[in-house]
PDB file of N, CA and C in Angstrom:
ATOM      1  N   UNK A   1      39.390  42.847 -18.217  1.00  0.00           N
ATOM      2  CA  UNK A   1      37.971  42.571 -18.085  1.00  0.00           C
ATOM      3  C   UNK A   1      37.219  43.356 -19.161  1.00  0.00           C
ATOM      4  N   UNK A   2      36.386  42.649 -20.051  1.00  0.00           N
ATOM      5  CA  UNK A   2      35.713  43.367 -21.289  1.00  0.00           C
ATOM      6  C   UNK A   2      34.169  43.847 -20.086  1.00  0.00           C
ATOM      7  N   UNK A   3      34.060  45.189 -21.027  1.00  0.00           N
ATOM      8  CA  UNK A   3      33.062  45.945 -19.977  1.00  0.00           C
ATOM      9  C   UNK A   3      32.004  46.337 -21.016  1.00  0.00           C
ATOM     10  N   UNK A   4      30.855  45.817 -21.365  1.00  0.00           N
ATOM     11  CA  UNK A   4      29.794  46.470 -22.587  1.00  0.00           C
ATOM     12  C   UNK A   4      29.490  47.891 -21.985  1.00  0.00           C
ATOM     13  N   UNK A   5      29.156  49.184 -23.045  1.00  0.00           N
ATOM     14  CA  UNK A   5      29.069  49.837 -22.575  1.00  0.00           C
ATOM     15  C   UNK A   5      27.672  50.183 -21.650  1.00  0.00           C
ATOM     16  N   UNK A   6      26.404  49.104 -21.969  1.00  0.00           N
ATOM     17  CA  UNK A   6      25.195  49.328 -20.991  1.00  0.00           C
ATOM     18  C   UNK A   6      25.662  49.050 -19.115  1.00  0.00           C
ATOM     19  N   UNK A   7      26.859  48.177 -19.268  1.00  0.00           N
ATOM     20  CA  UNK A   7      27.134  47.973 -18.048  1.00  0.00           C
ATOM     21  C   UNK A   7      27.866  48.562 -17.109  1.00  0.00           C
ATOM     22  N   UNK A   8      28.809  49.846 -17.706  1.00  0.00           N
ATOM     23  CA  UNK A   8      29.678  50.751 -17.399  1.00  0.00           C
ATOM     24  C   UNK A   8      29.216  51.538 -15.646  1.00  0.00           C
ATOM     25  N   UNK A   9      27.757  51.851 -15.598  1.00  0.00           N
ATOM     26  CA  UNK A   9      27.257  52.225 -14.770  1.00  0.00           C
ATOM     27  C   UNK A   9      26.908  51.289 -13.482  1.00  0.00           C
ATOM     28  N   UNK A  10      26.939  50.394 -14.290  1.00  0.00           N
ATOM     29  CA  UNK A  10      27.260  49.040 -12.743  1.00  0.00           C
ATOM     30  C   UNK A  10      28.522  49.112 -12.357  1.00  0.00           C
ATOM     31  N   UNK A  11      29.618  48.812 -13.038  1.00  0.00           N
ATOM     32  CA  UNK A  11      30.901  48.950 -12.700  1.00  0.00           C
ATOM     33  C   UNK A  11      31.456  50.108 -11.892  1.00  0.00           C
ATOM     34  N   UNK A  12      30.784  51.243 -12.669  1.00  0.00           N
ATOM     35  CA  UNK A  12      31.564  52.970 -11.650  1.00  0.00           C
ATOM     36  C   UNK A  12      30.610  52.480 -10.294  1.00  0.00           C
ATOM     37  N   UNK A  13      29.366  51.999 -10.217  1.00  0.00           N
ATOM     38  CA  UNK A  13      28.421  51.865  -8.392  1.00  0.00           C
ATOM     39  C   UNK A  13      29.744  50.835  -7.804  1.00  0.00           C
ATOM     40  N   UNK A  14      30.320  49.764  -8.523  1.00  0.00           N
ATOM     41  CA  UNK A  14      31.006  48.820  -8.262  1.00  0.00           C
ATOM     42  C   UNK A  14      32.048  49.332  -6.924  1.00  0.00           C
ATOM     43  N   UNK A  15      33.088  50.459  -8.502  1.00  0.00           N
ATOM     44  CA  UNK A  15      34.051  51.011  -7.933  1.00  0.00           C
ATOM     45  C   UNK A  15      34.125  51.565  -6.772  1.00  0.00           C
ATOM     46  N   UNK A  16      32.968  52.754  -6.896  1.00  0.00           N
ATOM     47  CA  UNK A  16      32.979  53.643  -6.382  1.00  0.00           C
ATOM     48  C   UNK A  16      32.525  53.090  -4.471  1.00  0.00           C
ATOM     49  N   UNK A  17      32.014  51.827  -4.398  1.00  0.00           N
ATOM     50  CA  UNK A  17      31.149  51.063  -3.263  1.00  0.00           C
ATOM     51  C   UNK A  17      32.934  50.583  -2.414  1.00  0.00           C
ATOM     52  N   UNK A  18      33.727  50.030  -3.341  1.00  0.00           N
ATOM     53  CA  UNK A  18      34.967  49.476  -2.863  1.00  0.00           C
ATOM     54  C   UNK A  18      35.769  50.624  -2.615  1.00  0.00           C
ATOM     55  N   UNK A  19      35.700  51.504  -3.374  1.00  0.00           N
ATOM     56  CA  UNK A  19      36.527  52.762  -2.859  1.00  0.00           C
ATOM     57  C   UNK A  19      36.241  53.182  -1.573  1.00  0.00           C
ATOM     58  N   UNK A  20      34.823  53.142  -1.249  1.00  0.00           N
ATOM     59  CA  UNK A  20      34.242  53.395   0.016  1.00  0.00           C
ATOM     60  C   UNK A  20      34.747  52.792   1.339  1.00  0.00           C
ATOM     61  N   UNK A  21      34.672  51.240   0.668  1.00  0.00           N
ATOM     62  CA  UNK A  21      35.018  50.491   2.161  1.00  0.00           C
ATOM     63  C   UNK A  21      36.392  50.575   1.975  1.00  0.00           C
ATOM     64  N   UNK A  22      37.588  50.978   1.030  1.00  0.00           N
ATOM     65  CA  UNK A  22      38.381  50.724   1.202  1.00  0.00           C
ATOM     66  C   UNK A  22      39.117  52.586   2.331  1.00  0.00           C
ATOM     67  N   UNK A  23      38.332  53.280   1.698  1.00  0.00           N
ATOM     68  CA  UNK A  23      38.441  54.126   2.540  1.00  0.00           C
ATOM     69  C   UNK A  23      38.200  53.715   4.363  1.00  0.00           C
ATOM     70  N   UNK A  24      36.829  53.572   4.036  1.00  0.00           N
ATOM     71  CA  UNK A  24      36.650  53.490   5.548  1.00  0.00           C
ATOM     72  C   UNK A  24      37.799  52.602   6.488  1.00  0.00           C
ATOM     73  N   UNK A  25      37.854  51.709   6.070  1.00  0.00           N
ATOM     74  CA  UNK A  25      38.936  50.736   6.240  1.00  0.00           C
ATOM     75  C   UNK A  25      40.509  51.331   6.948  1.00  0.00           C
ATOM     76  N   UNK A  26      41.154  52.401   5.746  1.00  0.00           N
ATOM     77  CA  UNK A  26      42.229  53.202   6.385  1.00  0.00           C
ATOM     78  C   UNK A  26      42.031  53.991   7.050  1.00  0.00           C
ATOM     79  N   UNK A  27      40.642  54.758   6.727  1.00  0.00           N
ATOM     80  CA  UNK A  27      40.787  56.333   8.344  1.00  0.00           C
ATOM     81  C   UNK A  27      39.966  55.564   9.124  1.00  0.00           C
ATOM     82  N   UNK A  28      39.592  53.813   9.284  1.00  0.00           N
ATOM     83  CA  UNK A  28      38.835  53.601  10.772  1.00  0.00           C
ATOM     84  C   UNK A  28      37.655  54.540  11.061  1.00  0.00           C
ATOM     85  N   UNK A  29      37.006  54.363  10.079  1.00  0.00           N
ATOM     86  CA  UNK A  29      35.872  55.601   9.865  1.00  0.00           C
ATOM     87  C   UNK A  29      34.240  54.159   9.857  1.00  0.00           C
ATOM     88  N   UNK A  30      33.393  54.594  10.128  1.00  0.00           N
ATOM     89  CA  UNK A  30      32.306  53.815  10.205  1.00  0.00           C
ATOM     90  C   UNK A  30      31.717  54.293   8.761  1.00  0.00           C
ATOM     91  N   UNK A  31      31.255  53.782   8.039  1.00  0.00           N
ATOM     92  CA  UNK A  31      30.579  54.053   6.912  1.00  0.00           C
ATOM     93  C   UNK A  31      30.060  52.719   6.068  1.00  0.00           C
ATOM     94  N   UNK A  32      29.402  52.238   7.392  1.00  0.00           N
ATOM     95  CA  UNK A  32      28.536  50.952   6.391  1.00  0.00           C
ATOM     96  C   UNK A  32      27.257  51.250   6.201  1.00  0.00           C
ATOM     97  N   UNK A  33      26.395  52.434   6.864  1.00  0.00           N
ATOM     98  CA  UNK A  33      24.950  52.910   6.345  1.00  0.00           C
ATOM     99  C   UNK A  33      25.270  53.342   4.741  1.00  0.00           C
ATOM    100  N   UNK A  34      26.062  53.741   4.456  1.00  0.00           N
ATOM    101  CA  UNK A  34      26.552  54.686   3.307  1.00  0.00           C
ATOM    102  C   UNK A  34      26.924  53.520   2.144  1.00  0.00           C
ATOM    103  N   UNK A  35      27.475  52.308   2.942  1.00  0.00           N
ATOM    104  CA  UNK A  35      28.098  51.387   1.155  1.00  0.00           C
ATOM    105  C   UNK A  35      26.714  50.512   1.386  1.00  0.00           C
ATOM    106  N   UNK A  36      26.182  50.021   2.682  1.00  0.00           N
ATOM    107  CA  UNK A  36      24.828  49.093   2.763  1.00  0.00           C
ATOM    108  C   UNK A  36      23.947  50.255   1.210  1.00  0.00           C
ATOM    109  N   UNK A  37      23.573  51.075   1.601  1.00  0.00           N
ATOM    110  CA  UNK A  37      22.493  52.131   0.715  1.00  0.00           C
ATOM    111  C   UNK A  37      22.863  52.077  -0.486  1.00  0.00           C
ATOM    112  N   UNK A  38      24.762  52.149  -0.798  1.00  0.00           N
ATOM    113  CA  UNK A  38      24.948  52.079  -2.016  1.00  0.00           C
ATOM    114  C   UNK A  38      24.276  50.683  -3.059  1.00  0.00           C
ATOM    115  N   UNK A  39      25.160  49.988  -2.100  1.00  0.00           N
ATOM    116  CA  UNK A  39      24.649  48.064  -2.379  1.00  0.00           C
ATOM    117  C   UNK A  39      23.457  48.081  -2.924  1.00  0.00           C
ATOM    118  N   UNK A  40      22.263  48.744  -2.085  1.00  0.00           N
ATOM    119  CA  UNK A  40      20.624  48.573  -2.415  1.00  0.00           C
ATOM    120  C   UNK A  40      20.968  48.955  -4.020  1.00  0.00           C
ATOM    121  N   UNK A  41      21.282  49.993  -3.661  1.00  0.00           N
ATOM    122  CA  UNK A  41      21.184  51.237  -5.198  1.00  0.00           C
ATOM    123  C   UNK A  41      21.552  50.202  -6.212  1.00  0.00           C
ATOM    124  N   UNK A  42      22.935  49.856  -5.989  1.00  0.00           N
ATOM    125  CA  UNK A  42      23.734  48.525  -7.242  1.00  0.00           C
ATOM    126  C   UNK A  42      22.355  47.271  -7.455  1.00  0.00           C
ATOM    127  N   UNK A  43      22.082  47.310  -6.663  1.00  0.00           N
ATOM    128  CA  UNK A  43      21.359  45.763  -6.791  1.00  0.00           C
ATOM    129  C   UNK A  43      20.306  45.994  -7.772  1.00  0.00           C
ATOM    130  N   UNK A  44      19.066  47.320  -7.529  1.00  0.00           N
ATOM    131  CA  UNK A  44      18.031  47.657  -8.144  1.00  0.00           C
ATOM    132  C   UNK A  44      18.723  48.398  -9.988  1.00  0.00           C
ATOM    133  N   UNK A  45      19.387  48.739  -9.653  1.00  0.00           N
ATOM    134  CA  UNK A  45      19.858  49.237 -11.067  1.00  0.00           C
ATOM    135  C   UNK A  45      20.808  48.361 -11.687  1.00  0.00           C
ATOM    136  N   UNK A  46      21.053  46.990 -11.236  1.00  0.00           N
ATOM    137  CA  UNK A  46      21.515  45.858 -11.771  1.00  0.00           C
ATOM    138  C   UNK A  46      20.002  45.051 -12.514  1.00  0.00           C
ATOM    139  N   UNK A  47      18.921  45.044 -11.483  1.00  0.00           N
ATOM    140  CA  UNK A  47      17.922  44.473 -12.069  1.00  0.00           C
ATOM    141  C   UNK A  47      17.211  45.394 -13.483  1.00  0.00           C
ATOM    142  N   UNK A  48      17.378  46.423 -13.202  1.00  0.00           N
ATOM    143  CA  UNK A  48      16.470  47.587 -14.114  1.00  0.00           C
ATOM    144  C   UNK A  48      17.352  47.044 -15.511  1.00  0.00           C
ATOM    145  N   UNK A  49      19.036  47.595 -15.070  1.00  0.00           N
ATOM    146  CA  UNK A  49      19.896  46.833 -16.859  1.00  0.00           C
ATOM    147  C   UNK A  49      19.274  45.969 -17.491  1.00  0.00           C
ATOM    148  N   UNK A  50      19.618  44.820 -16.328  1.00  0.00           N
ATOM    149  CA  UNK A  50      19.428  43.333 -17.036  1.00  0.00           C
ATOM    150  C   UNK A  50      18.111  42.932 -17.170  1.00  0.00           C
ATOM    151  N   UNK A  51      17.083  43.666 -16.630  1.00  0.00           N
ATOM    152  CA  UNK A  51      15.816  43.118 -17.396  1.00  0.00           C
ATOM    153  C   UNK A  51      15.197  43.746 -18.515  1.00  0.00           C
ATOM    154  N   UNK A  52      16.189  45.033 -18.615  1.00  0.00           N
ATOM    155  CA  UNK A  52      15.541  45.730 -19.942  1.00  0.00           C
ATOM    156  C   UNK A  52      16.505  45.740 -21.329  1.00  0.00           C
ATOM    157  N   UNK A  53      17.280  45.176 -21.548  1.00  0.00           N
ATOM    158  CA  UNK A  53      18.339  44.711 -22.440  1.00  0.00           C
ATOM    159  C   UNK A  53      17.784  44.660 -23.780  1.00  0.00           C
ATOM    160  N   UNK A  54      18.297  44.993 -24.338  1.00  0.00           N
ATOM    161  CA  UNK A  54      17.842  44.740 -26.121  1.00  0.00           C
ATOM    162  C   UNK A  54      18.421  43.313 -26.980  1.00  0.00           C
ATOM    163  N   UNK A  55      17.940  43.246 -27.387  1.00  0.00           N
ATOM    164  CA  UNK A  55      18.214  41.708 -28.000  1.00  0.00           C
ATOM    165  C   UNK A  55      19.585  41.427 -28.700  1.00  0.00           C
ATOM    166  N   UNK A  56      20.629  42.682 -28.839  1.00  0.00           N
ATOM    167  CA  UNK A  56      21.668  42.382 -29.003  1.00  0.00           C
ATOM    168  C   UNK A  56      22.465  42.787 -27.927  1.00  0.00           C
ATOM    169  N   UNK A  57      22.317  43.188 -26.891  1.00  0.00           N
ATOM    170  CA  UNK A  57      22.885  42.992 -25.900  1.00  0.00           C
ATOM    171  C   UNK A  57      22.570  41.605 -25.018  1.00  0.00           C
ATOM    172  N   UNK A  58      21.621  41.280 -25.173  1.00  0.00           N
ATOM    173  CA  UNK A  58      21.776  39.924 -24.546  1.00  0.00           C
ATOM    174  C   UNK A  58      22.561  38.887 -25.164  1.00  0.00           C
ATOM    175  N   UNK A  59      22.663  38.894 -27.158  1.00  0.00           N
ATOM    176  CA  UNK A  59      23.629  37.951 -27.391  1.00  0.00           C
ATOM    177  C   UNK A  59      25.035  38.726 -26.984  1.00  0.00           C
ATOM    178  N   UNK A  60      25.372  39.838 -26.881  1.00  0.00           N
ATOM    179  CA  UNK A  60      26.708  40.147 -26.405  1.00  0.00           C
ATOM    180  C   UNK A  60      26.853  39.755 -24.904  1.00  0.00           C
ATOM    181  N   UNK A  61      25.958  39.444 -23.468  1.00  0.00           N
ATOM    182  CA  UNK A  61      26.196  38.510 -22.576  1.00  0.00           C
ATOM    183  C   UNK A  61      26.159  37.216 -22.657  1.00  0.00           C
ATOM    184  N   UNK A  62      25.628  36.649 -23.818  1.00  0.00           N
ATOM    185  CA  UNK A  62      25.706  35.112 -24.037  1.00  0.00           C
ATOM    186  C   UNK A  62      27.552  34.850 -23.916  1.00  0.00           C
ATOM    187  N   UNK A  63      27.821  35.805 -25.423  1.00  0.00           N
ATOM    188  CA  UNK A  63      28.907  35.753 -26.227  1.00  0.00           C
ATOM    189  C   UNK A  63      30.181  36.259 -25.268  1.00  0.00           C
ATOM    190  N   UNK A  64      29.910  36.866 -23.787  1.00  0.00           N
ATOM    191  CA  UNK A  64      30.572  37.937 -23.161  1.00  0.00           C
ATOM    192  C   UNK A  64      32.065  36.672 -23.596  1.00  0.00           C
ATOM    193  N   UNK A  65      33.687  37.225 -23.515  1.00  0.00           N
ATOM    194  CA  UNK A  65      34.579  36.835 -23.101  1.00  0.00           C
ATOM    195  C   UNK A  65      35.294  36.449 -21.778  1.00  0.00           C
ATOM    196  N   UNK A  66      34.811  37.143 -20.775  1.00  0.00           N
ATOM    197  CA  UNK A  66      35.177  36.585 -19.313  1.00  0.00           C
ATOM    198  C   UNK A  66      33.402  35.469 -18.984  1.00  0.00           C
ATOM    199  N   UNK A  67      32.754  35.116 -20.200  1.00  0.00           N
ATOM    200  CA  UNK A  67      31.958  34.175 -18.994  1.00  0.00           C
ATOM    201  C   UNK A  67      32.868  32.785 -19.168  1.00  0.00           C
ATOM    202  N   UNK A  68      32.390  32.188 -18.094  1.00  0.00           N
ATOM    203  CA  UNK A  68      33.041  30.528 -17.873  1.00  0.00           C
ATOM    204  C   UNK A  68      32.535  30.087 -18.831  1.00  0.00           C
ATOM    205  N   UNK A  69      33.250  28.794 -18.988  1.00  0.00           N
ATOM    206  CA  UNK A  69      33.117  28.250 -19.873  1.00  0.00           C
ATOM    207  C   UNK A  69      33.515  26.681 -19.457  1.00  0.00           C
ATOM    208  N   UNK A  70      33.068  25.525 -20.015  1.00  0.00           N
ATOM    209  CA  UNK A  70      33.424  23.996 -19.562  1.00  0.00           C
ATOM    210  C   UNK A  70      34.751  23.687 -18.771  1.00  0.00           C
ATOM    211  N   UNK A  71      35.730  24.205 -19.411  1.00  0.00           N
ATOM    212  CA  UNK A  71      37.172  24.109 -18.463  1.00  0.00           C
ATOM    213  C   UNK A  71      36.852  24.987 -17.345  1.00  0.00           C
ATOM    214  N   UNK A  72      36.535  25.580 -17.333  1.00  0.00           N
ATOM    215  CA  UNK A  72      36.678  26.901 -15.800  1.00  0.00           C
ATOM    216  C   UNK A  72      35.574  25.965 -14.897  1.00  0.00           C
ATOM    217  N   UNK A  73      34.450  25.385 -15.240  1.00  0.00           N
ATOM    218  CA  UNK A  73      33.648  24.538 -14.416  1.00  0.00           C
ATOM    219  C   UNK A  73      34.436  23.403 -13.933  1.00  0.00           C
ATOM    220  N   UNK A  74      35.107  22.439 -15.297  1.00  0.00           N
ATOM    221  CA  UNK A  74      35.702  21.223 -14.713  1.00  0.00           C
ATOM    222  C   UNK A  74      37.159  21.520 -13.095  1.00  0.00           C
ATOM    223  N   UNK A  75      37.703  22.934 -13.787  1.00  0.00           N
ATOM    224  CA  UNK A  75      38.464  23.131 -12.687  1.00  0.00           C
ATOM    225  C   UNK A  75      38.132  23.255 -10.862  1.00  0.00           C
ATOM    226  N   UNK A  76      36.982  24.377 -11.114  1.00  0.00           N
ATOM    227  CA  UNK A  76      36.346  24.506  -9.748  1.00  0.00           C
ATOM    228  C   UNK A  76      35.445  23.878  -9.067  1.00  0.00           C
ATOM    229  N   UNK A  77      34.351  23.103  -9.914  1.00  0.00           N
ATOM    230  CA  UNK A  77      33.896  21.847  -8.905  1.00  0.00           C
ATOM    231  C   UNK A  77      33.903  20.566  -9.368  1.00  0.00           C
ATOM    232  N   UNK A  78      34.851  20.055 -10.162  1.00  0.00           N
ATOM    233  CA  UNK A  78      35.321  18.211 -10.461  1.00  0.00           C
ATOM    234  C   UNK A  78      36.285  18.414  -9.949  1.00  0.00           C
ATOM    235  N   UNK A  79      36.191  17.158  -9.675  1.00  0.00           N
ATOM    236  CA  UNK A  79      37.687  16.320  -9.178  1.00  0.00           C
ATOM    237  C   UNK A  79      38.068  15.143 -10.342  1.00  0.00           C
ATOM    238  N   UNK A  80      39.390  14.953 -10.188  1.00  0.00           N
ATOM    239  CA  UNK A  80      40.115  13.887 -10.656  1.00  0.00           C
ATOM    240  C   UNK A  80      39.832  13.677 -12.275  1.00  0.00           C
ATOM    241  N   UNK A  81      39.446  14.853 -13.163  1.00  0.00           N
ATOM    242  CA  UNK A  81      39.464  14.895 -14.369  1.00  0.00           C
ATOM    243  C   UNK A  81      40.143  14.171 -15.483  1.00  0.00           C
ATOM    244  N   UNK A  82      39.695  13.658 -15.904  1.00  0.00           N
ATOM    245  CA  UNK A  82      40.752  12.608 -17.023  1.00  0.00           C
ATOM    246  C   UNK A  82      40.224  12.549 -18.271  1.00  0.00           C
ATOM    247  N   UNK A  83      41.037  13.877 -18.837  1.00  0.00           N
ATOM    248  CA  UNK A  83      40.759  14.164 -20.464  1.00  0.00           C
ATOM    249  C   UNK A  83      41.044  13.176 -21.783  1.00  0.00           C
ATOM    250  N   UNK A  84      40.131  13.256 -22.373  1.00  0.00           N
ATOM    251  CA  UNK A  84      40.024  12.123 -23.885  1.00  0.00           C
ATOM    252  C   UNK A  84      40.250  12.908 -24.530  1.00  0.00           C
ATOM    253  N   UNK A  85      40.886  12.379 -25.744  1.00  0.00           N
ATOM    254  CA  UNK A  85      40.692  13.789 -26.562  1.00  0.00           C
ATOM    255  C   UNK A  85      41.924  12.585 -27.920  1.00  0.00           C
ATOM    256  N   UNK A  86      41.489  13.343 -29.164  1.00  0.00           N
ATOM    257  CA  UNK A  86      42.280  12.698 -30.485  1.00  0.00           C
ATOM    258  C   UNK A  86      41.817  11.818 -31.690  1.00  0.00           C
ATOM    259  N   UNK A  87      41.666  11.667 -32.578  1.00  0.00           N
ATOM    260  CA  UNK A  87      41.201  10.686 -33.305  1.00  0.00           C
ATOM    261  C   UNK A  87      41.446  10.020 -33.932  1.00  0.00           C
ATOM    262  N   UNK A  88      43.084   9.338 -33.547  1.00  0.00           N
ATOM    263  CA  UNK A  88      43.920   9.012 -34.311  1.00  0.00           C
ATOM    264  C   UNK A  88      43.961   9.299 -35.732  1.00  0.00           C
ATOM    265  N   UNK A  89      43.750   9.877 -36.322  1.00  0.00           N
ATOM    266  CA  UNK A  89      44.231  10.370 -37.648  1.00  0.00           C
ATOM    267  C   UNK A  89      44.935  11.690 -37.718  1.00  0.00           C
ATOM    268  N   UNK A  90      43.697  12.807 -37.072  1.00  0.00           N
ATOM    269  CA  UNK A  90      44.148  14.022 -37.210  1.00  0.00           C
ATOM    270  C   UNK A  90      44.609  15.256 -36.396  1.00  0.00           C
ATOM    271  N   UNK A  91      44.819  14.831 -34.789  1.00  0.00           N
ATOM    272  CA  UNK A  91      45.236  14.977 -34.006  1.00  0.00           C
ATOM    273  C   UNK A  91      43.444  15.631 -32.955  1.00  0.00           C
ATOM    274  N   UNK A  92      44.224  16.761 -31.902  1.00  0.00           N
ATOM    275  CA  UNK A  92      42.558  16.540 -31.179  1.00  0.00           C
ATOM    276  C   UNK A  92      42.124  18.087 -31.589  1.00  0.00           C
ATOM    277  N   UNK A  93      41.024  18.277 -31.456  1.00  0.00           N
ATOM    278  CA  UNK A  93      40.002  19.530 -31.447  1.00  0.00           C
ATOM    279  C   UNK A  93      40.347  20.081 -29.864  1.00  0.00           C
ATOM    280  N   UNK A  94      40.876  21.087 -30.003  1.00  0.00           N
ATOM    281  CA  UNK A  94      41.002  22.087 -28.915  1.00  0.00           C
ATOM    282  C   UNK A  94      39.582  22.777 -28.370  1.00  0.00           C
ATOM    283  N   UNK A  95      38.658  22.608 -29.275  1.00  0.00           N
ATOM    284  CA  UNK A  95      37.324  23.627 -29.099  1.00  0.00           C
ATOM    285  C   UNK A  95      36.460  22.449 -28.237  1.00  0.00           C
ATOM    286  N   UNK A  96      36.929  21.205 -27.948  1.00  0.00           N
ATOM    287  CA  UNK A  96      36.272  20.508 -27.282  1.00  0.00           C
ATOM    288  C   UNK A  96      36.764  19.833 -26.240  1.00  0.00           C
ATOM    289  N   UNK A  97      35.895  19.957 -24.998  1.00  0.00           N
ATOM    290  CA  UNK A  97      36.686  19.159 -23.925  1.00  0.00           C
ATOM    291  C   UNK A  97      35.867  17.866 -23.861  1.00  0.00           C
ATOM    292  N   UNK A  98      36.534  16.905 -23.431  1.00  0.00           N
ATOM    293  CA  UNK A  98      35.816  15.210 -23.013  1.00  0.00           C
ATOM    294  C   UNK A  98      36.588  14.493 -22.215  1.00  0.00           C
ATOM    295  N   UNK A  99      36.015  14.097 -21.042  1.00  0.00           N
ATOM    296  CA  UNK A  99      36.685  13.123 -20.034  1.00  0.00           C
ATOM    297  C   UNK A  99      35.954  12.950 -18.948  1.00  0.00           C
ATOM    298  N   UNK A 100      36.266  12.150 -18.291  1.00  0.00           N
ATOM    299  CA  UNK A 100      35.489  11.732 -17.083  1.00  0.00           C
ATOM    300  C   UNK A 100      36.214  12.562 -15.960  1.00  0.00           C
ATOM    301  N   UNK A 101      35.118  12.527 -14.878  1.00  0.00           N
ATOM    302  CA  UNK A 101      35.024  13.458 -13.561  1.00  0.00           C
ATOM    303  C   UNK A 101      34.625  12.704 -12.607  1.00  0.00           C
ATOM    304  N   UNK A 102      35.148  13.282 -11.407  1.00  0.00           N
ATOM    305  CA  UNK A 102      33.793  13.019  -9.926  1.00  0.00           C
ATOM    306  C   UNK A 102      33.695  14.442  -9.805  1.00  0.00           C
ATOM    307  N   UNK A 103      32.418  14.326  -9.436  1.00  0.00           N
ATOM    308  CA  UNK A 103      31.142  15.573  -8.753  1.00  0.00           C
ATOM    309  C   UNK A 103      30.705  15.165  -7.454  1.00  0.00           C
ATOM    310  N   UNK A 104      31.017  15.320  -6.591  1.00  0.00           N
ATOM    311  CA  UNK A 104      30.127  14.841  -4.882  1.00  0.00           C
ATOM    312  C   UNK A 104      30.835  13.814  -5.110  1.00  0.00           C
ATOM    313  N   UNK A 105      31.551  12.911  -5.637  1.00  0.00           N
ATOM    314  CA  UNK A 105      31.588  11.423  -5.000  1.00  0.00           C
ATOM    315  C   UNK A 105      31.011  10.772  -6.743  1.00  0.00           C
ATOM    316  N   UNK A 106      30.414  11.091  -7.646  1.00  0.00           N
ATOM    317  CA  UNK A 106      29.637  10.298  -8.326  1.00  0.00           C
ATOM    318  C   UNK A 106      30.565  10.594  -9.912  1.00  0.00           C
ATOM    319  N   UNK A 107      30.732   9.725 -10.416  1.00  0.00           N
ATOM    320  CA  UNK A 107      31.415   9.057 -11.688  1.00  0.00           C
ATOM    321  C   UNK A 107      30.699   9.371 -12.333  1.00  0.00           C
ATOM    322  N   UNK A 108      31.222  10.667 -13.922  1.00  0.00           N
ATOM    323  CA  UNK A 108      30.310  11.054 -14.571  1.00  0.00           C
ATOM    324  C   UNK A 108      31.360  11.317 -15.896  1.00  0.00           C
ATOM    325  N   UNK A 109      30.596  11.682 -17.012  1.00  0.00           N
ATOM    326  CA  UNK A 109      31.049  12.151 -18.241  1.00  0.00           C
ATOM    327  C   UNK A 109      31.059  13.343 -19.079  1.00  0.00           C
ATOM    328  N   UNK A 110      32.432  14.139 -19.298  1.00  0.00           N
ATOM    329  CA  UNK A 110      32.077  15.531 -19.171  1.00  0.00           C
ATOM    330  C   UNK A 110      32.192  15.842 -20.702  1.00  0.00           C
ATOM    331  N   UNK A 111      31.224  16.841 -21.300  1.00  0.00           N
ATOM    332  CA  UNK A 111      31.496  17.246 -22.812  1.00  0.00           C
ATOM    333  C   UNK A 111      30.746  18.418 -23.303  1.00  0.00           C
ATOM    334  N   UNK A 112      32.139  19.070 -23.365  1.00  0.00           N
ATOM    335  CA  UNK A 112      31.351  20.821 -23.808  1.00  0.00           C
ATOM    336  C   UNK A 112      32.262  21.371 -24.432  1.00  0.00           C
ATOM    337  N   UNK A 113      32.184  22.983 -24.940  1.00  0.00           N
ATOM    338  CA  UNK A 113      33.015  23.361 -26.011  1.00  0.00           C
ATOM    339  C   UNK A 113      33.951  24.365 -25.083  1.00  0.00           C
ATOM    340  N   UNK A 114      34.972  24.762 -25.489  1.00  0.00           N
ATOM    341  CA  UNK A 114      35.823  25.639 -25.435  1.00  0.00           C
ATOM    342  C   UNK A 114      36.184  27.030 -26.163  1.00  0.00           C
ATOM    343  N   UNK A 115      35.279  26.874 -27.329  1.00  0.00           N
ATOM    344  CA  UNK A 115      35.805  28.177 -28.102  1.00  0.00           C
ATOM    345  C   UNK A 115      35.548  29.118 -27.790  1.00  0.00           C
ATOM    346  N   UNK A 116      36.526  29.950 -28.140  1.00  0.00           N
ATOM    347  CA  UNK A 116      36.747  31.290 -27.646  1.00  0.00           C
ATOM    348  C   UNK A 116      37.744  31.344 -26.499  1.00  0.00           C
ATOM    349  N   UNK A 117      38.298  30.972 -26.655  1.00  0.00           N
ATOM    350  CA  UNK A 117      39.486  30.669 -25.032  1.00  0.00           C
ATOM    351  C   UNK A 117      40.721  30.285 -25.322  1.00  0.00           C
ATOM    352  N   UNK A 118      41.877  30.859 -25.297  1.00  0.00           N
ATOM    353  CA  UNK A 118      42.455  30.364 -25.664  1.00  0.00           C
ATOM    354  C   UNK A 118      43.712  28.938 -24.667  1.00  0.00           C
TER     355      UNK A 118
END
């Protein structure tokens, strides 16, 4: 998982919230006032990051490497995907996906990029 370093401090509230319940969990210990309070804490200093970001940190979340991308969508909510792809001459572009889908029930046409993925 690529971690920018403005976000490092979300991640240790992350950790440190699962360490909690995972504690509580083995000594059968009550401690949900304690990860609930943490949670608040994560949530407000999730908003404070991400609304005060500098303009190259926001293209480094555009650009992030774990965001989804067209295949990771077609997988988790289409059905019955049926990829196009080739141009008879020069074989197909990997950086592009194309094919038809169902969504809910409804017959549609899918086309977006892939790069960066291997």
């Amino acid at each position: 998982m690529t971690v920018w370093e403005f976000e490092k401090p979300i991640i240790e509230l992350e950790t440190t919230i699962e360490e909690l319940k995972k504690f509580a969990l083995e000594k059968e210990v009550d401690l949900s006032s304690e990860t609930v309070k943490l949670e608040e804490k994560l949530s407000l200093l999730k908003k404070e990051i991400y609304s005060n970001l500098t303009p190259w940190q926001k293209v480094q979340i555009a650009r992030h490497p774990d965001r989804p991308n067209v295949g990771d969508y077609i997988k988790l909510i289409m059905k019955d995907f049926v990829g196009l792809g080739g141009d008879r001459l020069f074989g197909e572009d990997k950086a592009v996906i194309c094919g038809f889908a169902r969504l809910e029930n409804k017959k549609l046409a899918v086309i977006g990029h892939q790069k960066g993925k291997g």
